[in-house]
C-alpha atoms as a PDB file:
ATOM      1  CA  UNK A   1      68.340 105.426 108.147  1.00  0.00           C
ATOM      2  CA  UNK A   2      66.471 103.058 105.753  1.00  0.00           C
ATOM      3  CA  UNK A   3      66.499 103.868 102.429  1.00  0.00           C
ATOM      4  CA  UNK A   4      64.304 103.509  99.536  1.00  0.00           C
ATOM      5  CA  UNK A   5      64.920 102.319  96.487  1.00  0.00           C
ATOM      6  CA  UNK A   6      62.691 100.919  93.496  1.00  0.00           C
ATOM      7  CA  UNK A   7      62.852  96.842  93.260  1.00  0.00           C
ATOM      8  CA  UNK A   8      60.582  93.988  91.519  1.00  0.00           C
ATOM      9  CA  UNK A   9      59.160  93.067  94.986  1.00  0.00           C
ATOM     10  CA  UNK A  10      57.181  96.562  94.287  1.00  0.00           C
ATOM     11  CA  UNK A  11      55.838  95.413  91.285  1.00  0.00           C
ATOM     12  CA  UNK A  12      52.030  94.752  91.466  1.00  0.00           C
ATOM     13  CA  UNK A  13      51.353  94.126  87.623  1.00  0.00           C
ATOM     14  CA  UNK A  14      48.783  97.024  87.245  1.00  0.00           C
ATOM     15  CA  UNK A  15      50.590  99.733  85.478  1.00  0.00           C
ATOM     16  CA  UNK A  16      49.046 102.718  86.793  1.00  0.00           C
ATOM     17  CA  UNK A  17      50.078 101.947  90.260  1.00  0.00           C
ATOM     18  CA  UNK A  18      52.955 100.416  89.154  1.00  0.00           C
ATOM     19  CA  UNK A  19      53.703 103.805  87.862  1.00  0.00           C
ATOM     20  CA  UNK A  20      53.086 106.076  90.316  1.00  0.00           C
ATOM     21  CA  UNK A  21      54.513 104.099  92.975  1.00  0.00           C
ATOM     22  CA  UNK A  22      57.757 104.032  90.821  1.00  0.00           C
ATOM     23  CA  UNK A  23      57.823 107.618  91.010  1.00  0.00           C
ATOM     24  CA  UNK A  24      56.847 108.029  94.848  1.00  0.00           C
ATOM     25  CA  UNK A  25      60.094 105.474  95.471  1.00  0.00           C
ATOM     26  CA  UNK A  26      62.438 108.150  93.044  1.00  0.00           C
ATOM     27  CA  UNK A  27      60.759 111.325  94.777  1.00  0.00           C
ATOM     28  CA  UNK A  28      61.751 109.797  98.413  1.00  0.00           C
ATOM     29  CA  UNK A  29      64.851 108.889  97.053  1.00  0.00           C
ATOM     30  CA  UNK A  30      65.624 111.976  96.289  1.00  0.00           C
ATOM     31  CA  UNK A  31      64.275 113.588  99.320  1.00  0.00           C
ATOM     32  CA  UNK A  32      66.425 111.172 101.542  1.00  0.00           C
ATOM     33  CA  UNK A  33      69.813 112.328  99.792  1.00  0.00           C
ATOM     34  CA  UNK A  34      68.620 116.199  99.377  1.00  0.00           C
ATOM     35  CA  UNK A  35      70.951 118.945 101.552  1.00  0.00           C
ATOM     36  CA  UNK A  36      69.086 120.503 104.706  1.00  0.00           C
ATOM     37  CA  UNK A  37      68.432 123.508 103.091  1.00  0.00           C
ATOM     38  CA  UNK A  38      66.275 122.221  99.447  1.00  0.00           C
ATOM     39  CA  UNK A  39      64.815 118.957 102.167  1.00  0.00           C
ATOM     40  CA  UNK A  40      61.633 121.144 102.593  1.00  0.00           C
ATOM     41  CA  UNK A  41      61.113 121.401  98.853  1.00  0.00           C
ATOM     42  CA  UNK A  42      62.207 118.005  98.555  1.00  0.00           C
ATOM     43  CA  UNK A  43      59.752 116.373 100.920  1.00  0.00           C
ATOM     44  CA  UNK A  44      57.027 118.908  99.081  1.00  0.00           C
ATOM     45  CA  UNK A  45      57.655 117.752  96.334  1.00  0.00           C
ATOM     46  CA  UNK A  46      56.824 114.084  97.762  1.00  0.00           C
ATOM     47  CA  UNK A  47      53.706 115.072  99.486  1.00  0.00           C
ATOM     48  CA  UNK A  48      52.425 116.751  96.291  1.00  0.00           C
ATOM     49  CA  UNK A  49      53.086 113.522  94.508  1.00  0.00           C
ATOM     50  CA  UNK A  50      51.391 111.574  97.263  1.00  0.00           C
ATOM     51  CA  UNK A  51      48.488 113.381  97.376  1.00  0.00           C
ATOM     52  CA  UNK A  52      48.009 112.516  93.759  1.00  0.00           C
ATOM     53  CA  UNK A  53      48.842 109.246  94.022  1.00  0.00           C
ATOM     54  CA  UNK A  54      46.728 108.479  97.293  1.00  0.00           C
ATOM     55  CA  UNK A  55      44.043 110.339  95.366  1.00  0.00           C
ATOM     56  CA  UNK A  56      44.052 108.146  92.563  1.00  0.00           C
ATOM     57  CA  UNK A  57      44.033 104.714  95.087  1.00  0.00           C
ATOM     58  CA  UNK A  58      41.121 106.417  97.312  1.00  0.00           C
ATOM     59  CA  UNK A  59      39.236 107.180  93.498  1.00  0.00           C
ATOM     60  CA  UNK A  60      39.792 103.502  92.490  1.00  0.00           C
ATOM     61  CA  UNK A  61      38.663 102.086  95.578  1.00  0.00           C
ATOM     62  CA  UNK A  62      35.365 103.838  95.786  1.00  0.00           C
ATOM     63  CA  UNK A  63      34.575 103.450  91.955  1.00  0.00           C
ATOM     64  CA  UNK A  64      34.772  99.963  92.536  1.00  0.00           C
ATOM     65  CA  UNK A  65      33.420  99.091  96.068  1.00  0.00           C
ATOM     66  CA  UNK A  66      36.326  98.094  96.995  1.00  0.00           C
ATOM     67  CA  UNK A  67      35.926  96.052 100.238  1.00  0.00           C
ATOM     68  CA  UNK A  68      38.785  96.607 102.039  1.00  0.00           C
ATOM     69  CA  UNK A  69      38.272 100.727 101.112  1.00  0.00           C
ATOM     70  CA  UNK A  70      38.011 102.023 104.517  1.00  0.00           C
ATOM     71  CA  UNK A  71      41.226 100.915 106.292  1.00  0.00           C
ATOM     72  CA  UNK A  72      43.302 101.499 103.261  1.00  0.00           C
ATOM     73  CA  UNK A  73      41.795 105.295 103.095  1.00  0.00           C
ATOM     74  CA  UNK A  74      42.067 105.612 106.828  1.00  0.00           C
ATOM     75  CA  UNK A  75      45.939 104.461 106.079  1.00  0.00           C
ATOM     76  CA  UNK A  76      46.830 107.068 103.224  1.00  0.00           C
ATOM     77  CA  UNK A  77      44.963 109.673 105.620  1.00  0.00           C
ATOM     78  CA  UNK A  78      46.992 109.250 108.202  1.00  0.00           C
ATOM     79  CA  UNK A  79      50.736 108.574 106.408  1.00  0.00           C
ATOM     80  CA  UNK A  80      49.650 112.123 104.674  1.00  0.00           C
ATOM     81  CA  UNK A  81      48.605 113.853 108.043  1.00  0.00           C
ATOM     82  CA  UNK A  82      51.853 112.506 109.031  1.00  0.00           C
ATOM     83  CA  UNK A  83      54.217 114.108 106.123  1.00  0.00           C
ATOM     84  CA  UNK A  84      52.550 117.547 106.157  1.00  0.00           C
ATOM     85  CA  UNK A  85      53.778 117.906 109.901  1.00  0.00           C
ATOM     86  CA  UNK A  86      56.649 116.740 108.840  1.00  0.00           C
ATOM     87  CA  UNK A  87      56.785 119.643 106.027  1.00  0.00           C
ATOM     88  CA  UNK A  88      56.289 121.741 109.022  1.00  0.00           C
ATOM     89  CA  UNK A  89      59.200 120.626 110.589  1.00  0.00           C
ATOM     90  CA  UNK A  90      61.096 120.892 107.837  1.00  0.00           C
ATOM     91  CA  UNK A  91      60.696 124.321 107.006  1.00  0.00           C
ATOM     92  CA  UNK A  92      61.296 125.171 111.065  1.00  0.00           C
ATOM     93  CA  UNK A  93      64.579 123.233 110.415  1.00  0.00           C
ATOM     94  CA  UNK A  94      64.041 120.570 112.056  1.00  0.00           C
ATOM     95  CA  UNK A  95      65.261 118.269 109.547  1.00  0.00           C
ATOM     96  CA  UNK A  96      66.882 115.507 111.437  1.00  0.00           C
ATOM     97  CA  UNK A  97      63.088 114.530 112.706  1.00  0.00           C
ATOM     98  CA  UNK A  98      61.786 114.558 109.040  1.00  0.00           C
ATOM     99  CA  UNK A  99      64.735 112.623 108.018  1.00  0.00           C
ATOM    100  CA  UNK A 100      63.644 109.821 110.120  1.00  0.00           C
ATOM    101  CA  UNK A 101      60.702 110.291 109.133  1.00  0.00           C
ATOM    102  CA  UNK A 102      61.440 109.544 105.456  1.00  0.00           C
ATOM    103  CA  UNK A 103      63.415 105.950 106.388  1.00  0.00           C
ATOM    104  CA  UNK A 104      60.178 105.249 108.585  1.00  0.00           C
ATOM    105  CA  UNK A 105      57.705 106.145 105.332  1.00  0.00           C
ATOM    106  CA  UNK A 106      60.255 103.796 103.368  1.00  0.00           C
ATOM    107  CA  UNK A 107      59.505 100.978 105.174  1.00  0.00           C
ATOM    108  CA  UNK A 108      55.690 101.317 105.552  1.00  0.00           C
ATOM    109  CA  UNK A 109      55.866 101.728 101.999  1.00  0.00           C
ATOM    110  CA  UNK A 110      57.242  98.800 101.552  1.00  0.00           C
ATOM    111  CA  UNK A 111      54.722  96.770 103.893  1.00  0.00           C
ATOM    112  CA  UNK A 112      51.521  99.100 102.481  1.00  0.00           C
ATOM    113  CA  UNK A 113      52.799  97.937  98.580  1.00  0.00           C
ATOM    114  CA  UNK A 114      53.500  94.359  99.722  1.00  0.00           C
ATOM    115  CA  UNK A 115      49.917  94.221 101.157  1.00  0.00           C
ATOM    116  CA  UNK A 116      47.042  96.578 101.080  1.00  0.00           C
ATOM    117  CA  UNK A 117      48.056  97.896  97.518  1.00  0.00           C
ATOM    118  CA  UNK A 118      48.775  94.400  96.113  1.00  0.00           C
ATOM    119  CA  UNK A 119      44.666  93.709  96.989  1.00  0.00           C
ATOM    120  CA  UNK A 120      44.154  96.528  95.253  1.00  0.00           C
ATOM    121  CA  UNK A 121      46.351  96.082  92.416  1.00  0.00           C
ATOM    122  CA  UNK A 122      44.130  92.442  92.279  1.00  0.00           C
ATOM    123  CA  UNK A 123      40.631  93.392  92.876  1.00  0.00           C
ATOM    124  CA  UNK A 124      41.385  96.152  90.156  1.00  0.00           C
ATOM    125  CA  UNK A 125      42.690  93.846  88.040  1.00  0.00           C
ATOM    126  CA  UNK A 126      39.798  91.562  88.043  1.00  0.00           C
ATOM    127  CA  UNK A 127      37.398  94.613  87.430  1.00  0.00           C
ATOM    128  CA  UNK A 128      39.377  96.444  85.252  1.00  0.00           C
ATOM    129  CA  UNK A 129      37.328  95.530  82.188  1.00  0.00           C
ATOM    130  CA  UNK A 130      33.979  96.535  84.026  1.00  0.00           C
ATOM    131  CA  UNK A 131      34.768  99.922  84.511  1.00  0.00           C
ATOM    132  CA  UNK A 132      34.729 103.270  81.815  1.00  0.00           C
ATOM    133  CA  UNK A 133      37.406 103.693  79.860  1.00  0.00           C
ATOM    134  CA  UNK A 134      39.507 106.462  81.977  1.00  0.00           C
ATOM    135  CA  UNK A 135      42.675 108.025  80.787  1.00  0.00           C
ATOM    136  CA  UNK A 136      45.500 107.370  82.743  1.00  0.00           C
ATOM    137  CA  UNK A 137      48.317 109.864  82.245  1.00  0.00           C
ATOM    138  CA  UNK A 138      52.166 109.200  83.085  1.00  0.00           C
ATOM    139  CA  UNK A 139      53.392 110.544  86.691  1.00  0.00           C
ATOM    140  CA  UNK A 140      56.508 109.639  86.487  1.00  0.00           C
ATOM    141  CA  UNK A 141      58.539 113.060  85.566  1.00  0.00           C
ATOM    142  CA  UNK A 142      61.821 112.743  87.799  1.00  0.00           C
ATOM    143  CA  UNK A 143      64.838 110.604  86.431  1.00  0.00           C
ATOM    144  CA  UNK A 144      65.236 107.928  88.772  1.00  0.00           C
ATOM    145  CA  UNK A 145      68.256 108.390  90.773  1.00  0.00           C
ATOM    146  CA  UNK A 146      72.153 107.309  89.827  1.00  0.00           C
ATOM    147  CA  UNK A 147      72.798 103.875  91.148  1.00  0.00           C
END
């Protein structure tokens, strides 16, 4: 199975994603290594997150016209549609099929970060002065895990 795990190639020098997707890498983390019976609250736990964390992306992107907005919603759309049936699956005990699906979400993490969020993590960037002062708050509230 491919695992996740948090690295500088991640890093997209704006701190609120940088942030959140810190946290997505230790909730999946954690979800890869949990026992069958807490993976369903496990991989809730990561879809809760995401949802946040897509939200936030999908809030950005329209604030800001971003112009590459529509595939990258379509994406998170999808990957979520994705995860909830895997919750499904989960919690029918299935968990073989949502383990897979965790090592494939790992590596289209990897390729999303690398690409569609590093545009983003540009464009917003470049227009971060432009836009009202928003509070950002801290989603990071699971200890990454032991090497």
């Amino acid at each position: 199975m491919n695992t996740v795990e948090w690295s500088e190639s991640l890093l997209l020098d704006f701190p609120p994603m940088d942030e959140v997707h810190h946290t997505f890498v230790d909730l999946l983390a954690l979800a890869q290594t949990a026992p069958d019976e807490t993976l369903p609250q496990a991989w809730s736990a990561v879809i809760d997150h995401t949802v946040r964390h897509f939200g936030s992306e999908d809030d950005w992107m329209k604030r800001t016209r971003f112009a590459a907005a529509d595939n990258h919603i379509m994406q998170h759309k999808v990957v979520l549609n994705v995860m909830r049936e895997g919750l499904a699956l989960a919690r029918a005990g299935n968990v073989a099929a949502v383990r897979e699906m965790a090592g494939e979400l790992a590596v289209w993490f990897a390729k999303h970060t690398q690409t569609l969020d590093a545009a983003l993590a540009l464009h917003m960037r470049s227009v971060q002065s432009d836009l009202p002062a928003r509070r950002t708050h801290r989603t990071r509230t699971h200890p990454a895990p032991a090497p």
